[in-house]
Structure formats: structure tokens, C-alpha cells
PDB file of N, CA and C in Angstrom:
ATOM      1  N   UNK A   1     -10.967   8.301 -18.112  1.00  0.00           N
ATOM      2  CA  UNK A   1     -10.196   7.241 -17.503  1.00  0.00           C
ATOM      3  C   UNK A   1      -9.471   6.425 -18.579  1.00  0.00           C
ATOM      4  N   UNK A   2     -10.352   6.423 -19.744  1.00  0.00           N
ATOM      5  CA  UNK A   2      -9.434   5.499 -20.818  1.00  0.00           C
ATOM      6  C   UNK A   2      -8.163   6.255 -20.988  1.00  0.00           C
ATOM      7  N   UNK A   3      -8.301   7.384 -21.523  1.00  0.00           N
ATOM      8  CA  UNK A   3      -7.095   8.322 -21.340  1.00  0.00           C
ATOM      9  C   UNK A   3      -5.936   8.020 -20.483  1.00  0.00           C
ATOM     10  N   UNK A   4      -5.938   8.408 -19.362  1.00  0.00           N
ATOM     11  CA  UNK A   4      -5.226   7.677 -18.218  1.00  0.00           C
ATOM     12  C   UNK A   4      -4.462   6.341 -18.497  1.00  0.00           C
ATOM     13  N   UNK A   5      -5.635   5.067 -19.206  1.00  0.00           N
ATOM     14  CA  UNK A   5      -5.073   3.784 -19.762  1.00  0.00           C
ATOM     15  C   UNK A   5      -3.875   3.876 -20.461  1.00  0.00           C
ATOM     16  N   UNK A   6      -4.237   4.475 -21.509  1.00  0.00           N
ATOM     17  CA  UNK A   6      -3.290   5.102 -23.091  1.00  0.00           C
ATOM     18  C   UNK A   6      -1.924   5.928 -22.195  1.00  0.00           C
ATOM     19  N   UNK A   7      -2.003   7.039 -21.769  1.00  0.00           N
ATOM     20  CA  UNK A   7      -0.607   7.097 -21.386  1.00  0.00           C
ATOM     21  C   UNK A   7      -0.195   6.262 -20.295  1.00  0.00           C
ATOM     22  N   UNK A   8      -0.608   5.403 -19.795  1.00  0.00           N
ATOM     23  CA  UNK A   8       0.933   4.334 -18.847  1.00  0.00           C
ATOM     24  C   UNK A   8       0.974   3.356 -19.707  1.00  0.00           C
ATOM     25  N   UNK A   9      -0.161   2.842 -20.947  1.00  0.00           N
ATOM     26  CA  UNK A   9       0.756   2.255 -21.685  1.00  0.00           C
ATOM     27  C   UNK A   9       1.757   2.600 -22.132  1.00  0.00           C
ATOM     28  N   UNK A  10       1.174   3.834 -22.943  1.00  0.00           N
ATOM     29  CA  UNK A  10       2.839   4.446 -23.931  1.00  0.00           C
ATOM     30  C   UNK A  10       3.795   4.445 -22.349  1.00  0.00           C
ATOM     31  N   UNK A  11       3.521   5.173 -21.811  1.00  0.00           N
ATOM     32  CA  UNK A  11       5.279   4.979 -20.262  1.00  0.00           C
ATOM     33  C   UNK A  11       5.435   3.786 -20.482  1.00  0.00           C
ATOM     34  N   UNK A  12       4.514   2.615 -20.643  1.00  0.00           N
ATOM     35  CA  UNK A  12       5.439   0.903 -20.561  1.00  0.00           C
ATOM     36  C   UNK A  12       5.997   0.962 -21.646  1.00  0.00           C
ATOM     37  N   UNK A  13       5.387   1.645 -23.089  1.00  0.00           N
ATOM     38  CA  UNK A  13       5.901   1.402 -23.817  1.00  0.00           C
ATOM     39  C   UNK A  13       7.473   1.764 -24.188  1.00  0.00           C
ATOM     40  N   UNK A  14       7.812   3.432 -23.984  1.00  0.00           N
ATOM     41  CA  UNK A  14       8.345   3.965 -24.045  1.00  0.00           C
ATOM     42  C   UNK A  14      10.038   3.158 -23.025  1.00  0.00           C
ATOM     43  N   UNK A  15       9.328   3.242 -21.667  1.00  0.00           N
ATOM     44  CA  UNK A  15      10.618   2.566 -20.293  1.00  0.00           C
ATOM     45  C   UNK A  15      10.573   0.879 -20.866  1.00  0.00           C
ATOM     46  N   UNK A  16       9.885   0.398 -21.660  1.00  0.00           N
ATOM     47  CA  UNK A  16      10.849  -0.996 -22.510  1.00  0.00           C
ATOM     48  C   UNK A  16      11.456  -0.865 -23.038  1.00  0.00           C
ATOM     49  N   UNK A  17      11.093   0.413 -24.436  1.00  0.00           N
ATOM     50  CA  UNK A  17      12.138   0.594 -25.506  1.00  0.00           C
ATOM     51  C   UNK A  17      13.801   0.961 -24.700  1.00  0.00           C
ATOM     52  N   UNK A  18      13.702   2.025 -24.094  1.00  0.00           N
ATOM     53  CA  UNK A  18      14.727   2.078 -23.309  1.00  0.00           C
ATOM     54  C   UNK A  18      15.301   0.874 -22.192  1.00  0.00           C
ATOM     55  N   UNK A  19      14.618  -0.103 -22.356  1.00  0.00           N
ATOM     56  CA  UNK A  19      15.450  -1.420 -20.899  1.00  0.00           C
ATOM     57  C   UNK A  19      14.689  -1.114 -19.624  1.00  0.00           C
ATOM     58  N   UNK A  20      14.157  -0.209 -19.195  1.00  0.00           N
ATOM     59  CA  UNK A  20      13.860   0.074 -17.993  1.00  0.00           C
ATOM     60  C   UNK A  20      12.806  -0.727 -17.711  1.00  0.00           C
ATOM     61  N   UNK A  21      12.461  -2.208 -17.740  1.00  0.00           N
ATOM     62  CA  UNK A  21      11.601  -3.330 -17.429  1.00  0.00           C
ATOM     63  C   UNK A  21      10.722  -3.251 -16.003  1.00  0.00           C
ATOM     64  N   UNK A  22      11.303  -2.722 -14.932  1.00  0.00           N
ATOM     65  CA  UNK A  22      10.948  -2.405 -13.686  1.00  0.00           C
ATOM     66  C   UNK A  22       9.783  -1.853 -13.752  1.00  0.00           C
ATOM     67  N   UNK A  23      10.242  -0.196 -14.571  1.00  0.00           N
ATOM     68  CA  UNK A  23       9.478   0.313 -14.552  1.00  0.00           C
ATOM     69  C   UNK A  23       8.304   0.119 -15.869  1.00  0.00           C
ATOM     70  N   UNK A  24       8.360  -0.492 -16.815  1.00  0.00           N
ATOM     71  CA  UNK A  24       7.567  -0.874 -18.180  1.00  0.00           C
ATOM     72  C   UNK A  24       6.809  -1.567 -17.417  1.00  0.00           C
ATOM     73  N   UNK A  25       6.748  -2.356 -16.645  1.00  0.00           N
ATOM     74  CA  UNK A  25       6.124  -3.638 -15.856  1.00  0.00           C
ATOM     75  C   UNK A  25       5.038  -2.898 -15.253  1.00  0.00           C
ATOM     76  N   UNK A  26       5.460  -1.883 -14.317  1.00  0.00           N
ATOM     77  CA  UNK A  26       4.720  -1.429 -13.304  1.00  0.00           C
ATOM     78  C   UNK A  26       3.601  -0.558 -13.931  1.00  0.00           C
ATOM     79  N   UNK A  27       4.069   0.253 -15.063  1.00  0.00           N
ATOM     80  CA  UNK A  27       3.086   1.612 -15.840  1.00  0.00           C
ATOM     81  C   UNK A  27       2.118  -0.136 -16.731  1.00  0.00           C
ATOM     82  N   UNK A  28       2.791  -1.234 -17.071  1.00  0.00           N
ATOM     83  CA  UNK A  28       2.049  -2.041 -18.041  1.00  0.00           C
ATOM     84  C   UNK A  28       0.867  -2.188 -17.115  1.00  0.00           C
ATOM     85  N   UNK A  29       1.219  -2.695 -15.528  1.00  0.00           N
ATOM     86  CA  UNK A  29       0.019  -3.254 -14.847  1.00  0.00           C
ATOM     87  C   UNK A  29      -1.072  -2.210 -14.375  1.00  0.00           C
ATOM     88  N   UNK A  30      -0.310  -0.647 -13.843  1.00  0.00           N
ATOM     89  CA  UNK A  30      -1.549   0.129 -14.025  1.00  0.00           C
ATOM     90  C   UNK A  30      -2.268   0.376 -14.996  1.00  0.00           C
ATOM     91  N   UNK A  31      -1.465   0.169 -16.628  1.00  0.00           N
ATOM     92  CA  UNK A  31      -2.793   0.203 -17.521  1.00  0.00           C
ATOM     93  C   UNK A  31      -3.765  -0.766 -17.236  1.00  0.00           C
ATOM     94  N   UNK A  32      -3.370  -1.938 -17.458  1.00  0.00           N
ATOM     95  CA  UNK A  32      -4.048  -2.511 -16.938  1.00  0.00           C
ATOM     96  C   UNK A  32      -5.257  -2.993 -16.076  1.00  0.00           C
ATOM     97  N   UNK A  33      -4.794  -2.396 -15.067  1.00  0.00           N
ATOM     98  CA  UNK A  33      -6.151  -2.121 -14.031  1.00  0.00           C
ATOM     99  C   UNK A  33      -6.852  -1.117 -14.363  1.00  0.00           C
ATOM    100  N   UNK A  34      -6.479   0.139 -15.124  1.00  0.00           N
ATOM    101  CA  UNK A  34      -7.480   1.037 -15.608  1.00  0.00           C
ATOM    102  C   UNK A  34      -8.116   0.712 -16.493  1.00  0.00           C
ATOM    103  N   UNK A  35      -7.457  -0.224 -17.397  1.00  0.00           N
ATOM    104  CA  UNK A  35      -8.961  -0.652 -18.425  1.00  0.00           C
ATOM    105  C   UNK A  35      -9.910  -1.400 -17.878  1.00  0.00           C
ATOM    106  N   UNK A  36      -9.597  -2.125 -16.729  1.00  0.00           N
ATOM    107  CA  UNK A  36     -10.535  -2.406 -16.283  1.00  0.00           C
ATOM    108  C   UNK A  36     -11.338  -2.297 -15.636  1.00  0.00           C
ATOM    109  N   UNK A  37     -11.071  -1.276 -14.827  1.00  0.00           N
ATOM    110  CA  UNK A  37     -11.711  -0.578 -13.687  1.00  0.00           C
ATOM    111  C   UNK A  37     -12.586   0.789 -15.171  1.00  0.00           C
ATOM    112  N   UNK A  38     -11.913   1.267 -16.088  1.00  0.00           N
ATOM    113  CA  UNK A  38     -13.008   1.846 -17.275  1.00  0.00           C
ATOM    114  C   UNK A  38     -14.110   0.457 -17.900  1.00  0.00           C
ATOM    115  N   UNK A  39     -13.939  -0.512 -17.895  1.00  0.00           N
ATOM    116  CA  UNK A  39     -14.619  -1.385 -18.797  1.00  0.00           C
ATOM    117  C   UNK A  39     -15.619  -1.554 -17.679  1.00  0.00           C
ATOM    118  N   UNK A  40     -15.605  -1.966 -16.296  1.00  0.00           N
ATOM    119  CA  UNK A  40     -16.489  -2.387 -15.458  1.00  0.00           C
ATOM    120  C   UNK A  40     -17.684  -0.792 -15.415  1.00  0.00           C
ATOM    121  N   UNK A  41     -16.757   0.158 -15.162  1.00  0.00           N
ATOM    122  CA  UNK A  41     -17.817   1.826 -15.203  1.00  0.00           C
ATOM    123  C   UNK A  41     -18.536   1.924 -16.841  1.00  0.00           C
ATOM    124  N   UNK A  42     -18.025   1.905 -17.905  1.00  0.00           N
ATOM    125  CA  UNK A  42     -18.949   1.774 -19.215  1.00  0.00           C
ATOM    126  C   UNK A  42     -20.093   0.503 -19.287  1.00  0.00           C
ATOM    127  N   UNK A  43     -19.507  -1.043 -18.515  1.00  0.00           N
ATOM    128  CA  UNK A  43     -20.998  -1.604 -18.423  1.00  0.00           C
ATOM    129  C   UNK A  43     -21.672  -0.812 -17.585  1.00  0.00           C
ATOM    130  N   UNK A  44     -21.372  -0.333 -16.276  1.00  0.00           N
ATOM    131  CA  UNK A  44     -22.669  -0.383 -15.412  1.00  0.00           C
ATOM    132  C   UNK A  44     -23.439   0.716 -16.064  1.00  0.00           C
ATOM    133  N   UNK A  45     -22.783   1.736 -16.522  1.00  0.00           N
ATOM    134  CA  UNK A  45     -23.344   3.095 -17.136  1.00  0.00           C
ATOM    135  C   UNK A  45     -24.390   2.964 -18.100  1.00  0.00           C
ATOM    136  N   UNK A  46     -24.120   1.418 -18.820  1.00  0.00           N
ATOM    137  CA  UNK A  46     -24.804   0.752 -19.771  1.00  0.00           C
ATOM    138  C   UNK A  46     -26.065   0.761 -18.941  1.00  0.00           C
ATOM    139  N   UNK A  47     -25.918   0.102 -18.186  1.00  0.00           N
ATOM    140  CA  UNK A  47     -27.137  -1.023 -17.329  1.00  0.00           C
ATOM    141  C   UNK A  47     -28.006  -0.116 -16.657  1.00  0.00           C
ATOM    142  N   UNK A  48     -27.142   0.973 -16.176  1.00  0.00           N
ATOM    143  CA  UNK A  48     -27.847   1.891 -14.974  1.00  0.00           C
ATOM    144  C   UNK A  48     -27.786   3.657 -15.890  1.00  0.00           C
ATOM    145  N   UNK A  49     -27.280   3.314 -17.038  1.00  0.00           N
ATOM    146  CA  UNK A  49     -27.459   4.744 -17.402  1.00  0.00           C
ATOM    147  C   UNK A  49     -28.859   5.621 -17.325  1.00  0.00           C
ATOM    148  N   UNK A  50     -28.657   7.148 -18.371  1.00  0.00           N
ATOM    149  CA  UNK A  50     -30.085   7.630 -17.856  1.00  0.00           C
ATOM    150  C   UNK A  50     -31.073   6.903 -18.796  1.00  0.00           C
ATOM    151  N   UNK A  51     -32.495   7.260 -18.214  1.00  0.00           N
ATOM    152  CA  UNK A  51     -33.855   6.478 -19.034  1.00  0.00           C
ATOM    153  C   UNK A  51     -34.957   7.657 -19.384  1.00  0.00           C
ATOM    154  N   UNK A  52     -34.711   7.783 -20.031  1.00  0.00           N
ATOM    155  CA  UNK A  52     -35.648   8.262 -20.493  1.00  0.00           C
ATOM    156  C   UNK A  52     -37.150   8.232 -20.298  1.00  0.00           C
ATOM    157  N   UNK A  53     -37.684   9.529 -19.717  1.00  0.00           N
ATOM    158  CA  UNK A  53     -39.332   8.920 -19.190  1.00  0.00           C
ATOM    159  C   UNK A  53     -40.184   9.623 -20.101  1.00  0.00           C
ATOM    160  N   UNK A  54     -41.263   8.620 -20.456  1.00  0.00           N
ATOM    161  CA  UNK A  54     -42.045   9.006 -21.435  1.00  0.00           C
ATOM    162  C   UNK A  54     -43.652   9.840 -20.202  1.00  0.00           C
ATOM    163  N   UNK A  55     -43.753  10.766 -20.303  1.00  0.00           N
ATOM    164  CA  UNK A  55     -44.693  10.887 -18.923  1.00  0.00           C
ATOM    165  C   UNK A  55     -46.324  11.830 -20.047  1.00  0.00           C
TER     166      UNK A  55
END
């Protein structure tokens, strides 16, 4: 999913360099929400990952 993040930045990055603001805006805010929607899944994975049982 971070992946995913990284290229619609570069698309914002890329459709600014060229003027295309509309669209830089729109790829900026889905990065956006993917880092965060990745940052919220790496805590819980944290919290709830696997455990190890000592038996």
C-alpha cells in the first residue's frame, strides 16, 4: 500500500511540473489518504500482530 502512496505522489508530482493543478491536487490527496489508511494498518499490525507462544 505504501507503494501505491509513492506513485500518486510522483502523478502529483509530475501533473504540477506540467500545470495540470486539477489533477496534482487530486493524485496529492489520494496519496494522502493512503498514507494514512497504511499508517493506521502498520499500527494495528503492531498491536495485534502475530505472538508468539511459548507452550
Amino acid at each position: 500500500m505504501l507503494s501505491w502512496t509513492v506513485t500518486f505522489f510522483v502523478i502529483a508530482l509530475i501533473a504540477a511540473l506540467f500545470g495540470f493543478t486539477g489533477i496534482a491536487a487530486s493524485a496529492a490527496g489520494i496519496a494522502k489518504i493512503l498514507f494514512f489508511v497504511f499508517l493506521i494498518f502498520f499500527v494495528l499490525s503492531l498491536i495485534f500482530g502475530r505472538r508468539v507462544r511459548l507452550d
